[in-house]
Protein backbone atom coordinates (compact mmCIF):
# COMPACT_ATOMS: atom_id res chain seq x y z
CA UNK A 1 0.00 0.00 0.00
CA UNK A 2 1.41 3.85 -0.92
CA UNK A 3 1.64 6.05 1.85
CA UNK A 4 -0.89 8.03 -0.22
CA UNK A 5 -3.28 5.82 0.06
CA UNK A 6 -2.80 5.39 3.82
CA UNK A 7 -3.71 9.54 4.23
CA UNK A 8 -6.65 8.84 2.33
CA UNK A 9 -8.06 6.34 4.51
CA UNK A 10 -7.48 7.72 7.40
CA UNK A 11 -8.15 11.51 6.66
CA UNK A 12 -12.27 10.79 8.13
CA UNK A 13 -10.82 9.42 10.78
CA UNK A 14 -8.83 11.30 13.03
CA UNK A 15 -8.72 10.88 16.97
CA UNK A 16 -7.24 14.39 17.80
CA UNK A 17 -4.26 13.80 19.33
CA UNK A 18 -4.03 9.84 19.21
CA UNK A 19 -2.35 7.45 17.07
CA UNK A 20 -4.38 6.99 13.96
CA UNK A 21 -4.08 11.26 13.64
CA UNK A 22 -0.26 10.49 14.20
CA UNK A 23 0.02 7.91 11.26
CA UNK A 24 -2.09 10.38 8.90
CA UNK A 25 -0.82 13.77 9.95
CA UNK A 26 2.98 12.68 10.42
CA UNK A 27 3.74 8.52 9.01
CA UNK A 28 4.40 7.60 12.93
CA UNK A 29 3.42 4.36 13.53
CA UNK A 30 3.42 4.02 17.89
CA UNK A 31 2.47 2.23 20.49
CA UNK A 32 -1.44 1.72 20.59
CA UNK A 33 -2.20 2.22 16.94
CA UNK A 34 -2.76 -1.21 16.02
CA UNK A 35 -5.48 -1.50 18.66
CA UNK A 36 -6.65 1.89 17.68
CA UNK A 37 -6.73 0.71 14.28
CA UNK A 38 -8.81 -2.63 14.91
CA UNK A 39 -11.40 -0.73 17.30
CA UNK A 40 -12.06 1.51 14.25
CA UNK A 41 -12.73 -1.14 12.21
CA UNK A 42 -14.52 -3.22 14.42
CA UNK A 43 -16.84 -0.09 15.23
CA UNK A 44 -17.53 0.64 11.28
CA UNK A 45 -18.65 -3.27 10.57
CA UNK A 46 -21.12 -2.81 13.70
CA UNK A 47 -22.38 0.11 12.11
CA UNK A 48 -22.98 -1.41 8.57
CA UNK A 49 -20.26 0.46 6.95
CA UNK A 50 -17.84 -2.78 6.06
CA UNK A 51 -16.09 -0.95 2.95
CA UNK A 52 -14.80 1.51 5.41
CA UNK A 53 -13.81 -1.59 7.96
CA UNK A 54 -12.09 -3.39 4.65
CA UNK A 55 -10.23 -0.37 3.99
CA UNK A 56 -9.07 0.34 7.69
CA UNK A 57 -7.86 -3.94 7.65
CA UNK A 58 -5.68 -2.82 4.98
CA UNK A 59 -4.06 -0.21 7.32
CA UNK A 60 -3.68 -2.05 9.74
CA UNK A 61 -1.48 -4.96 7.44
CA UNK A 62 0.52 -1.92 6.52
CA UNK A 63 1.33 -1.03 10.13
CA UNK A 64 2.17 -4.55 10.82
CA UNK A 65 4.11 -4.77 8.20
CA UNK A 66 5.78 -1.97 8.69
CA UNK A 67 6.53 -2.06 11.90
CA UNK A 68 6.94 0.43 14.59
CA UNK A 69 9.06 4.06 13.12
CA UNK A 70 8.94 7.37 14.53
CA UNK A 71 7.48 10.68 12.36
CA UNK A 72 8.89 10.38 8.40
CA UNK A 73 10.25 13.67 7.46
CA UNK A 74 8.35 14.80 4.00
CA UNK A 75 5.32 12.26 4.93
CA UNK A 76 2.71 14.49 3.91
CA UNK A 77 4.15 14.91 0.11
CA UNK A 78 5.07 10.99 -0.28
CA UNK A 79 3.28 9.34 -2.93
C-alpha cells in the first residue's frame, strides 16, 4: 500500500491527538495504533459500513508490516 493511500483512509478518521491522527498527519506508527486501528474497524462493521472496515484492515497490514518508526520527514508529500 502507498503512503498516499494510507492519508486517504485515514483523513475521516482522526482521533485528535491519538495514534491513527499520528500515522495520517505525520507517518508515525506508535504504540497503541494497532489497537486503535482494529477498534475503528470493528466499530464501522457494527455500524454497517464494512467498505470503510475493509479499507481500515488494509491499514492495519501496513502497520504490521511496517513495523513500529517514529514521524517520516516529507510524509505528507510521499506518494
Amino acid at each position: 500500500m502507498k503512503d498516499s493511500r494510507v492519508r486517504t483512509i485515514l483523513h475521516p478518521h482522526h482521533d485528535g491527538d491519538g495514534p491513527i491522527s499520528l500515522l495520517h498527519d505525520t507517518g508515525e506508527i506508535g504504540p497503541g495504533l494497532d489497537t486503535a486501528l482494529t477498534d475503528l474497524a470493528a466499530n464501522l462493521y457494527a455500524n454497517d459500513r464494512d467498505e470503510e472496515a475493509e479499507q481500515i484492515q488494509d491499514v492495519v497490514r501496513y502497520v504490521r508490516a511496517v513495523g513500529g518508526r517514529p514521524p517520516v520527514t516529507g510524509w505528507l508529500n510521499r506518494a
